[in-house]
C-alpha atoms as a PDB file:
ATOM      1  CA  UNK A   1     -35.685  91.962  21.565  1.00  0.00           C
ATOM      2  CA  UNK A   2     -37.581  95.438  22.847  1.00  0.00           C
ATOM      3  CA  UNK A   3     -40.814  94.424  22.167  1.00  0.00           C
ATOM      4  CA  UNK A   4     -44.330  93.192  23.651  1.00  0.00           C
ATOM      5  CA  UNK A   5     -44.568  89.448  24.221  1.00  0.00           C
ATOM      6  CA  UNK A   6     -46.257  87.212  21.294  1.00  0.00           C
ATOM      7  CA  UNK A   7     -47.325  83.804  20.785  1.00  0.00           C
ATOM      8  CA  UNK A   8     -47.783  82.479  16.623  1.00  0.00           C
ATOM      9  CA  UNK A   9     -50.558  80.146  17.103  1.00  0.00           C
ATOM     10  CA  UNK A  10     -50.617  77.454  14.060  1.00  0.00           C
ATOM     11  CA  UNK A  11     -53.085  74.904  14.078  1.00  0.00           C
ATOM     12  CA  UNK A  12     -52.308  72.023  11.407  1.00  0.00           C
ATOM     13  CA  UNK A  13     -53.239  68.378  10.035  1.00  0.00           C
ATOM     14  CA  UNK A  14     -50.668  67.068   7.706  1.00  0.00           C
ATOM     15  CA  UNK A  15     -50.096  70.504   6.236  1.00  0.00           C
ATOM     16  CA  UNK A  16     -47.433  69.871   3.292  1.00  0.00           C
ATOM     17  CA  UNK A  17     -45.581  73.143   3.983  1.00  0.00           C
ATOM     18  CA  UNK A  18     -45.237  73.163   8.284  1.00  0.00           C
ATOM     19  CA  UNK A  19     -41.949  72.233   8.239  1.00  0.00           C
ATOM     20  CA  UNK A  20     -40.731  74.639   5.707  1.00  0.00           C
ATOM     21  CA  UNK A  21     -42.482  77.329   7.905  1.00  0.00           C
ATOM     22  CA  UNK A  22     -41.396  75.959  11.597  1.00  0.00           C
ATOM     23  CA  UNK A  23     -37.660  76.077   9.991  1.00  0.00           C
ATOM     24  CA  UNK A  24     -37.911  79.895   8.757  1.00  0.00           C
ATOM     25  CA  UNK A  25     -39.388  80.550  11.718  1.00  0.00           C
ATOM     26  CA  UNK A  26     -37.063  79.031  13.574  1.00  0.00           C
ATOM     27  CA  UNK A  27     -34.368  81.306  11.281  1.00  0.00           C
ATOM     28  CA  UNK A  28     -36.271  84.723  11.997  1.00  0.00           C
ATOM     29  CA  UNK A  29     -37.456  84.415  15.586  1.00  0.00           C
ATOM     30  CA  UNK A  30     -35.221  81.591  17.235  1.00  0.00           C
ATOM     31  CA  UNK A  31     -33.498  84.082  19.021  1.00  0.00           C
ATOM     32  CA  UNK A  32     -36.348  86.543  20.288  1.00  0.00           C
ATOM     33  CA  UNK A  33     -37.181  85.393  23.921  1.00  0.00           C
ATOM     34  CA  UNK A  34     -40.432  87.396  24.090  1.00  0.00           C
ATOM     35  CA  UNK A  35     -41.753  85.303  20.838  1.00  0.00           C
ATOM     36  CA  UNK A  36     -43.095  81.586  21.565  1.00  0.00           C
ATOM     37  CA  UNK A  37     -44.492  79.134  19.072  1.00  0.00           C
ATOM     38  CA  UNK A  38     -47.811  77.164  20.194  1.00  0.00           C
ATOM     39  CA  UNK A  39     -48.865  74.159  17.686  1.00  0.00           C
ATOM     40  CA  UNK A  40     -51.790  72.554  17.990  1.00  0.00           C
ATOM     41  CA  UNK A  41     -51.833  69.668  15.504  1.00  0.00           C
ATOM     42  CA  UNK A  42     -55.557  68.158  14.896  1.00  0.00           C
ATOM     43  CA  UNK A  43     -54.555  64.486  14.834  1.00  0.00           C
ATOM     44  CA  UNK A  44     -52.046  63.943  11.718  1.00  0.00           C
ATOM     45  CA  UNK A  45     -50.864  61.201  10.396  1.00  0.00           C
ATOM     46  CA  UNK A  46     -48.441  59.012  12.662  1.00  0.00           C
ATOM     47  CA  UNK A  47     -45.019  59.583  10.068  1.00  0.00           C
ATOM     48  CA  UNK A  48     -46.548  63.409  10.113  1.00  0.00           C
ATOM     49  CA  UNK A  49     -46.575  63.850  13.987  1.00  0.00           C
ATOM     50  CA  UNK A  50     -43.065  62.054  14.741  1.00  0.00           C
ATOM     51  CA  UNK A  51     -41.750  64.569  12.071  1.00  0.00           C
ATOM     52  CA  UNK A  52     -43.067  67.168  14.109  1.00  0.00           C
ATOM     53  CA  UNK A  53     -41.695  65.825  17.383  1.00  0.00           C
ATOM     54  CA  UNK A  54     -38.006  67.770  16.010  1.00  0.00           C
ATOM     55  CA  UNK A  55     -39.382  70.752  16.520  1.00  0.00           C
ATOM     56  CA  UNK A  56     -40.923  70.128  20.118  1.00  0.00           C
ATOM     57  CA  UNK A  57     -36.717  72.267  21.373  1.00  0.00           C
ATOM     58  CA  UNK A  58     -38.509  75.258  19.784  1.00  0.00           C
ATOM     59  CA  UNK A  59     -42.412  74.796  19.928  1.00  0.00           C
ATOM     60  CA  UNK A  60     -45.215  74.000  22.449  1.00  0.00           C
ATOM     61  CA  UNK A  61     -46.856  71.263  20.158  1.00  0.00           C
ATOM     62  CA  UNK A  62     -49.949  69.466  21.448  1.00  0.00           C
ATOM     63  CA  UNK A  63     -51.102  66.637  19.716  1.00  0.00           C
ATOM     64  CA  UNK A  64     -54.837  66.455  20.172  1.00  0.00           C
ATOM     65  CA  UNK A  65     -56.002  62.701  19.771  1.00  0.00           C
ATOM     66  CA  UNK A  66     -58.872  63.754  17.212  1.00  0.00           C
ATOM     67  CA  UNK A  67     -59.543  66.703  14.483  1.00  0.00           C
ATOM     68  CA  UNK A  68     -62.518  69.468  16.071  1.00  0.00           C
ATOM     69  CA  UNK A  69     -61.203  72.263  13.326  1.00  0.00           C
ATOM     70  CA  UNK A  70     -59.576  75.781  12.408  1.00  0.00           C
ATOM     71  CA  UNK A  71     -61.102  77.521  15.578  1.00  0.00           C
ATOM     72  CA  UNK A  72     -60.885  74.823  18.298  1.00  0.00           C
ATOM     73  CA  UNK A  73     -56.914  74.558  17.731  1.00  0.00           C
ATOM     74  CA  UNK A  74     -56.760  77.872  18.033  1.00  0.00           C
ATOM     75  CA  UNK A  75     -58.750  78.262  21.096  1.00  0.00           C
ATOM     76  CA  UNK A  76     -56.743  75.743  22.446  1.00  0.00           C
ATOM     77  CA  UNK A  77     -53.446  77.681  21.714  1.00  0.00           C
ATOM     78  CA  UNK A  78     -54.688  80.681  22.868  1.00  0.00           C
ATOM     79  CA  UNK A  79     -57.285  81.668  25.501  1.00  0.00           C
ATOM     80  CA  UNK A  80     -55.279  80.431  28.263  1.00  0.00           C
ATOM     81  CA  UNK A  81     -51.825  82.170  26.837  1.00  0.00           C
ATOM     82  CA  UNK A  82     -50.886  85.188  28.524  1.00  0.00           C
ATOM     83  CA  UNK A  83     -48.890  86.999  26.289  1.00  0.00           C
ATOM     84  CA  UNK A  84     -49.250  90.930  24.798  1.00  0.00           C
ATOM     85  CA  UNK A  85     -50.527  89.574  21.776  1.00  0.00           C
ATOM     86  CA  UNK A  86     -52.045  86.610  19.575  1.00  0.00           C
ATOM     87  CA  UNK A  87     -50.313  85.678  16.096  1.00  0.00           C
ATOM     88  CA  UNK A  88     -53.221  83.308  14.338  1.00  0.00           C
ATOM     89  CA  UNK A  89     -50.919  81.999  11.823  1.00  0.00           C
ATOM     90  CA  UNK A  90     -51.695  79.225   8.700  1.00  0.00           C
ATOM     91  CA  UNK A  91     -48.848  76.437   8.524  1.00  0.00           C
ATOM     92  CA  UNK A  92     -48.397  77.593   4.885  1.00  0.00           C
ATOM     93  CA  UNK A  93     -47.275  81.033   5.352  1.00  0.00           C
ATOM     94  CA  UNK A  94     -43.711  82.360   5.333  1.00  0.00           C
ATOM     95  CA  UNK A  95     -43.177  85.615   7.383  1.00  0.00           C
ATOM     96  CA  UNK A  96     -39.917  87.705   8.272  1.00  0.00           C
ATOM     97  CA  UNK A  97     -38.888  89.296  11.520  1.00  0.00           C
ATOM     98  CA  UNK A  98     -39.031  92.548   9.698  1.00  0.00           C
ATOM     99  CA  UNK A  99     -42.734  92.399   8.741  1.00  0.00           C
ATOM    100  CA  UNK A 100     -43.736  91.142  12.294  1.00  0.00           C
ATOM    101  CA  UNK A 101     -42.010  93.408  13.906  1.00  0.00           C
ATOM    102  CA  UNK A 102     -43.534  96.792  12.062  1.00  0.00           C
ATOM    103  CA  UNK A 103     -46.787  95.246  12.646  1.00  0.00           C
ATOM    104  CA  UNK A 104     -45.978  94.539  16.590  1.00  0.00           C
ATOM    105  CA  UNK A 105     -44.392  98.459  16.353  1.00  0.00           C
ATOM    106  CA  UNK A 106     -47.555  99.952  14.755  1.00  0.00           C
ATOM    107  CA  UNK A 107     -49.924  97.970  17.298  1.00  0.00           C
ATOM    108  CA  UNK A 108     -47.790  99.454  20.691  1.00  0.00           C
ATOM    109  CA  UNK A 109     -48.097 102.754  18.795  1.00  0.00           C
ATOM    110  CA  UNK A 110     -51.513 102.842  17.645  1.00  0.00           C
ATOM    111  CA  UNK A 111     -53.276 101.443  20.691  1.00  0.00           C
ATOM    112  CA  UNK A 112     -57.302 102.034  19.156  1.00  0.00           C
ATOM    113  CA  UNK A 113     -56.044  98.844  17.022  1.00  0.00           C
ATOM    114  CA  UNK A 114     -57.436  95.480  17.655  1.00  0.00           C
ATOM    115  CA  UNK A 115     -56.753  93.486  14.621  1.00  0.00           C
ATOM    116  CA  UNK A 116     -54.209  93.968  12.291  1.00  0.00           C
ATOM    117  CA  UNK A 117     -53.735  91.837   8.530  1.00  0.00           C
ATOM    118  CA  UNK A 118     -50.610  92.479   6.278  1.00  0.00           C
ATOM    119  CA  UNK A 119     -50.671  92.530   2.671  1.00  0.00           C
ATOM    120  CA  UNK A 120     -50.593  88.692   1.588  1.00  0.00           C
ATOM    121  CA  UNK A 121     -48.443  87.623  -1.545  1.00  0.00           C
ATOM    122  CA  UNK A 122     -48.175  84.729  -3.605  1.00  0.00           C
ATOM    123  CA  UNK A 123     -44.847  83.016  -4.268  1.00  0.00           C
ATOM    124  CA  UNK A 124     -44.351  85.298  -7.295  1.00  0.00           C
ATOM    125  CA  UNK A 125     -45.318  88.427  -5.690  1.00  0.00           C
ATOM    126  CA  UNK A 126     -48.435  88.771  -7.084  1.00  0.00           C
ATOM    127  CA  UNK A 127     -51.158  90.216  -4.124  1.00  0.00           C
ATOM    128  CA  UNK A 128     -53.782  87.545  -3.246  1.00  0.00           C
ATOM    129  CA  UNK A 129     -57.186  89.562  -2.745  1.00  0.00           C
ATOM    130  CA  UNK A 130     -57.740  87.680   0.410  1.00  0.00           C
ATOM    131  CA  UNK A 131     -60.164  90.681   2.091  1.00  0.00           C
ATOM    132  CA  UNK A 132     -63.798  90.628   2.222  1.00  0.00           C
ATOM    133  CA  UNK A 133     -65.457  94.404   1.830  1.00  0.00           C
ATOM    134  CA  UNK A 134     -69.189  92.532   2.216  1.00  0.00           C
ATOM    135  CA  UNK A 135     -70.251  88.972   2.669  1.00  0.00           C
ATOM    136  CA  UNK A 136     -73.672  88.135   0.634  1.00  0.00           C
ATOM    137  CA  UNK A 137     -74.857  84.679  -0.500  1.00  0.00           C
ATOM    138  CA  UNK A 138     -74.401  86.221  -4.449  1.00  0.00           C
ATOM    139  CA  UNK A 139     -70.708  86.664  -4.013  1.00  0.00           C
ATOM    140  CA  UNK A 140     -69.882  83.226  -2.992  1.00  0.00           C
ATOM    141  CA  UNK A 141     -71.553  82.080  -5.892  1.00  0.00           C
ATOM    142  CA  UNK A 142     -69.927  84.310  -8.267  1.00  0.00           C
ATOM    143  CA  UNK A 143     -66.771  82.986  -7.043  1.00  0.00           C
ATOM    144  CA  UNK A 144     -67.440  79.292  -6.983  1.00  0.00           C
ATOM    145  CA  UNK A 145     -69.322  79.623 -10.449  1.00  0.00           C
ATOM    146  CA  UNK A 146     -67.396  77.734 -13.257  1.00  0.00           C
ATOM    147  CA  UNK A 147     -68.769  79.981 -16.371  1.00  0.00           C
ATOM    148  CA  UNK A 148     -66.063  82.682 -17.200  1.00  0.00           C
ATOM    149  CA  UNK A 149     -68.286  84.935 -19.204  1.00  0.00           C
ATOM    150  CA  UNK A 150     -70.330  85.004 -15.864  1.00  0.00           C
ATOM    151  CA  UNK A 151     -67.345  86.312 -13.880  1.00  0.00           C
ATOM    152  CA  UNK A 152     -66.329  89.153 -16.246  1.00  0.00           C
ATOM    153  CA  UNK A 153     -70.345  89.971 -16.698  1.00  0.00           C
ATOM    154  CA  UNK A 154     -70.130  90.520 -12.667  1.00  0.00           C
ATOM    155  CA  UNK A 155     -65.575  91.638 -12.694  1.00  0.00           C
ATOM    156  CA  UNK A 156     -66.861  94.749 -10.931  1.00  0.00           C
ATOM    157  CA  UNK A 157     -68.772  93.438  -8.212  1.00  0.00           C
ATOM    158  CA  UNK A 158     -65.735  90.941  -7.382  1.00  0.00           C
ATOM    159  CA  UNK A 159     -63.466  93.358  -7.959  1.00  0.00           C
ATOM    160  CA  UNK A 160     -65.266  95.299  -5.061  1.00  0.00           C
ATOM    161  CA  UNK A 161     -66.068  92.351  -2.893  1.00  0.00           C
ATOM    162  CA  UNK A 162     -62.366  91.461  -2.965  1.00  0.00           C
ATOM    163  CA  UNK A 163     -61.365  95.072  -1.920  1.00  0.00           C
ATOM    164  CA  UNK A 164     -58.940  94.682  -5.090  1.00  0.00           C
ATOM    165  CA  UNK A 165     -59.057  98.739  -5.089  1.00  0.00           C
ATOM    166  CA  UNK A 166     -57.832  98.860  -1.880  1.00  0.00           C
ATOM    167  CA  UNK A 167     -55.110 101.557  -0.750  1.00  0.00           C
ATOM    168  CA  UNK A 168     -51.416 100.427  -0.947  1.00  0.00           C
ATOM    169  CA  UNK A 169     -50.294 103.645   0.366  1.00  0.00           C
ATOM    170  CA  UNK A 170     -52.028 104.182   3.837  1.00  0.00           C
ATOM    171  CA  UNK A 171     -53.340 102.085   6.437  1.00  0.00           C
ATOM    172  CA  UNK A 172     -57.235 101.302   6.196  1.00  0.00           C
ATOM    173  CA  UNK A 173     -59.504 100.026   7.947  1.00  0.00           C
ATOM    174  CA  UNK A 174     -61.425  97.225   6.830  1.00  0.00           C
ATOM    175  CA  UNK A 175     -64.824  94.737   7.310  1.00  0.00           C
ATOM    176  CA  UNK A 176     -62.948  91.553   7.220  1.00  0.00           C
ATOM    177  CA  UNK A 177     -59.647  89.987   6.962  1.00  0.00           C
ATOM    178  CA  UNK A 178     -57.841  86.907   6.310  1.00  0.00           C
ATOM    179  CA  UNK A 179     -57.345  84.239   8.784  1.00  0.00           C
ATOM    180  CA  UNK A 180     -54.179  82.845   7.309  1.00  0.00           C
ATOM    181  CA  UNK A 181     -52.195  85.948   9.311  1.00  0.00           C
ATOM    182  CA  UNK A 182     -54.051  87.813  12.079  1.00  0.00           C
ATOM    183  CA  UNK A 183     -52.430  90.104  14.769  1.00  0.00           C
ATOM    184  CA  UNK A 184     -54.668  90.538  17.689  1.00  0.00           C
ATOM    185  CA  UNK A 185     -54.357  92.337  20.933  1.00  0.00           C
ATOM    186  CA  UNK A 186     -54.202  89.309  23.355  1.00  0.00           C
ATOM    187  CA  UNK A 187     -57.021  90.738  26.085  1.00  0.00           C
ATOM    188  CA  UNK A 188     -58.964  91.279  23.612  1.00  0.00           C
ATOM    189  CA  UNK A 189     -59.350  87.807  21.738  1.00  0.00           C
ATOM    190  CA  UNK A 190     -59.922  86.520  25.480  1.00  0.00           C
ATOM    191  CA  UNK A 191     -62.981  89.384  25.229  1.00  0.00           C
ATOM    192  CA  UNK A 192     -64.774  87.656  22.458  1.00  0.00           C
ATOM    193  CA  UNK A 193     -63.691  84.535  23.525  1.00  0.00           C
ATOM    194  CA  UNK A 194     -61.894  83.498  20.195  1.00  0.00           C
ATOM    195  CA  UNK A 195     -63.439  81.967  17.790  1.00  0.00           C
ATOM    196  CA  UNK A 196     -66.710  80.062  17.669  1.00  0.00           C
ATOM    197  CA  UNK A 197     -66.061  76.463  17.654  1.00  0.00           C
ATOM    198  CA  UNK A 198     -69.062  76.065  15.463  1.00  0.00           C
ATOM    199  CA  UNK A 199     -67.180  76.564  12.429  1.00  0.00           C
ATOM    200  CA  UNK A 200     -65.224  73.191  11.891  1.00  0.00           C
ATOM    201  CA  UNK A 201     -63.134  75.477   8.499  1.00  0.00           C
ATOM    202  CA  UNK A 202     -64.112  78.563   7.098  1.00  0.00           C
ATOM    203  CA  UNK A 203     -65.794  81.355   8.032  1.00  0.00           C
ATOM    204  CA  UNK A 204     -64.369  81.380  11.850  1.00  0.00           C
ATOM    205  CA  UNK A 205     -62.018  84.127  10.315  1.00  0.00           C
ATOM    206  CA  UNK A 206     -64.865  86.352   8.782  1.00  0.00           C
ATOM    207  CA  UNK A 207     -66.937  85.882  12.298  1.00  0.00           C
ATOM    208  CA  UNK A 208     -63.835  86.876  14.517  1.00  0.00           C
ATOM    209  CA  UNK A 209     -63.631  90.530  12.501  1.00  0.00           C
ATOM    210  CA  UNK A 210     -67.518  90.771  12.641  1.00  0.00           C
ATOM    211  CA  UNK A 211     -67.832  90.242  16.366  1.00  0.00           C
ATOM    212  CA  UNK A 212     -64.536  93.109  16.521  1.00  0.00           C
ATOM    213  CA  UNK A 213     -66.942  95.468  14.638  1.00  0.00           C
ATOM    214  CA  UNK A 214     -69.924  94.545  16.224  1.00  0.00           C
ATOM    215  CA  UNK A 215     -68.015  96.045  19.579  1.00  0.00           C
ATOM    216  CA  UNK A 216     -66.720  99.032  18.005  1.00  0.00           C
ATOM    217  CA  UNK A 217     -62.990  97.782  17.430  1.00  0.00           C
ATOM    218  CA  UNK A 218     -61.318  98.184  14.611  1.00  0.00           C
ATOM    219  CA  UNK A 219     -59.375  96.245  12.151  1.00  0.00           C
ATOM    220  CA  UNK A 220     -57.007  97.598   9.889  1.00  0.00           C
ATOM    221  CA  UNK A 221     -54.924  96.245   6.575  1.00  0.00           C
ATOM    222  CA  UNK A 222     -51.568  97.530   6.128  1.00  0.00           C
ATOM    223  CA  UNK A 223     -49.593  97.837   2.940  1.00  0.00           C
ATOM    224  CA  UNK A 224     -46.314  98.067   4.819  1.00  0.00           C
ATOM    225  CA  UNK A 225     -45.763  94.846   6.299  1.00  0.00           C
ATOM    226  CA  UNK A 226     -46.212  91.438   3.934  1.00  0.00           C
ATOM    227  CA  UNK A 227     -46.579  88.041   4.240  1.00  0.00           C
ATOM    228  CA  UNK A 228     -46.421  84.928   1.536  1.00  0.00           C
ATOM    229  CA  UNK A 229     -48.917  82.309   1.618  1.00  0.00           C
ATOM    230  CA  UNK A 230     -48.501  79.213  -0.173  1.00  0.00           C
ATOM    231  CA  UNK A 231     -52.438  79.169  -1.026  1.00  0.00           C
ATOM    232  CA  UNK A 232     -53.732  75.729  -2.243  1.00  0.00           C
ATOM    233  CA  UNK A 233     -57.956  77.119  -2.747  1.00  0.00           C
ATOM    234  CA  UNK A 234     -59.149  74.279  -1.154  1.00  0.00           C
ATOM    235  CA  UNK A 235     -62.526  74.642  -1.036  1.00  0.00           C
ATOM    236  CA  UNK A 236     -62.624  75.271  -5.307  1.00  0.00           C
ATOM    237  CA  UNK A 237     -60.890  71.695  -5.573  1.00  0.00           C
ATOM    238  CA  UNK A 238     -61.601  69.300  -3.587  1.00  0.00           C
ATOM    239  CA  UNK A 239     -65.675  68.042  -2.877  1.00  0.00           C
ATOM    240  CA  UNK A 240     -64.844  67.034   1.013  1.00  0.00           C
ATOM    241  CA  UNK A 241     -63.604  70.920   1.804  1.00  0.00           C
ATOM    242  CA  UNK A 242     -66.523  72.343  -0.436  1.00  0.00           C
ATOM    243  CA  UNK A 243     -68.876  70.756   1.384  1.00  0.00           C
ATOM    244  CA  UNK A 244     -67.421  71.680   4.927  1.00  0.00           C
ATOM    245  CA  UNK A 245     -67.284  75.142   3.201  1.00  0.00           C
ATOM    246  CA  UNK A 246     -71.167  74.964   2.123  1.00  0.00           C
ATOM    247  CA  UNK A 247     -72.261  73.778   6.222  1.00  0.00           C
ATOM    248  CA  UNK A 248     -70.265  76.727   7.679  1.00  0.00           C
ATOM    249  CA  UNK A 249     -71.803  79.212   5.323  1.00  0.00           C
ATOM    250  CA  UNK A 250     -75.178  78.182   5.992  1.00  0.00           C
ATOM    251  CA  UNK A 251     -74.093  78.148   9.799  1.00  0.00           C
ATOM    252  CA  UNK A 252     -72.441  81.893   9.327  1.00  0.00           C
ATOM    253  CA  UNK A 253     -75.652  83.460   7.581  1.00  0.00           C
ATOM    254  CA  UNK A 254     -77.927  81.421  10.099  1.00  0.00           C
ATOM    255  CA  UNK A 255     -75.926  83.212  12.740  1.00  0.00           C
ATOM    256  CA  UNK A 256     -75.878  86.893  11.028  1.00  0.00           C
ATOM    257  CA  UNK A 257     -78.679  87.199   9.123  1.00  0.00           C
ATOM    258  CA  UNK A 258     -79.181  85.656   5.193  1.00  0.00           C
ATOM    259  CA  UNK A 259     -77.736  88.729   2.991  1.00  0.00           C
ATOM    260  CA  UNK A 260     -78.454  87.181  -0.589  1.00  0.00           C
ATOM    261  CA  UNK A 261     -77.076  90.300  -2.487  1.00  0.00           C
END
């Protein structure tokens, strides 16, 4: 194909949906020489990781002999890769060649882009409100909270928070994006040398498009390209990930300053 070089970066540990993913993939891209896959898989189970082995004719899989996290894997993927640009990719997200390729097309055309997020849908088509217009300790509590009345007292604020009244007609730019689908220009993710490590899950995402802004380059959302994302919330269900969640919080506002509303 006539286009810049890429490499989808997918980090994963016994992700239920990988090989659903790896085998659209495989459908939309197996054919595009200038588009390489790069899995980094943070110590799986042993039935997971020989399953994963029948993809190594269409991959680059390593298989890392212990879990260090989101960012590491990623890392690890990418700050030695030398293509145009860096697809950070979640191993529950479905994507088609015509999406990625008006993204790649609107990145070569629009060159003061650095980061660029699609719209992200649930199975059904519904939008999830993945974006982040501010990050204060009084919104993560508002969404965590278990009291309903609570969350319709403050819909407005999460409504805001969650850019839900964000443009579907025009590209904008934006504070923060989701890091189940980020395009990035591939020189400059070496520039801010990925992400920080620090962040075993969560937050890595939020930091990347901080440290972007922090150097004056932007990040845009786009209504025109989509992606589905097979979105499982985690952190809202199960103690083990809302506890990782809690430590890289308080490591993100140690880092960038306590913001409590």
């Amino acid at each position: 194909m006539n286009h810049p070089t890429l490499v989808i970066s997918i980090v994963t540990y016994n992700s239920s949906h990988i090989f659903e993913v790896l085998d659209k993939l495989k459908e939309e891209f197996g054919f595009d020489n200038n588009i390489r896959v790069a899995i980094f898989d943070n110590h799986s189970t042993k039935e997971y990781r020989e399953h994963l082995k029948q993809y190594e004719d269409f991959a680059d899989i390593t298989f890392y002999h212990e879990n260090n996290g989101f960012g590491f894997g990623h890392n690890a993927n990418l700050l030695h890769s030398n293509e145009d640009y860096f697809l950070i990719f979640n191993p529950d997200i479905i994507v088609t060649k015509d999406s990625l390729y008006e993204m790649l097309h609107l990145m070569e055309t629009d060159q003061s882009i650095s980061l660029l997020v699609p719209k992200v849908l649930n199975e059904d088509g519904s939008i999830q409100h993945l974006m982040r217009r501010r990050v204060t300790v009084f919104d993560y509590a508002l969404r965590f909270i278990p009291f309903d009345f609570v969350k319709k007292l403050f819909a407005k604020r999460l409504a805001t928070y969650e850019c839900r009244d964000i443009p579907q007609d025009r590209l904008v730019d934006i504070n923060m994006g989701s890091g189940c689908f980020m395009l990035i220009r591939g020189d400059i993710y070496k520039e801010i040398n990925g992400f920080d490590e620090r962040y075993f899950m969560y937050f890595e995402d939020t930091d990347l498009c901080l440290m972007l802004k922090k150097r004056n380059r932007r990040v845009v959302y786009t209504p025109f390209s989509f992606v589905v994302h097979f979105y499982e919330r985690g952190s809202h269900k199960n103690w083990k990930l809302f506890k990782i969640f809690v430590k890289s919080m308080v490591k993100f506002f140690n880092k960038w300053g306590w913001k409590w509303v």
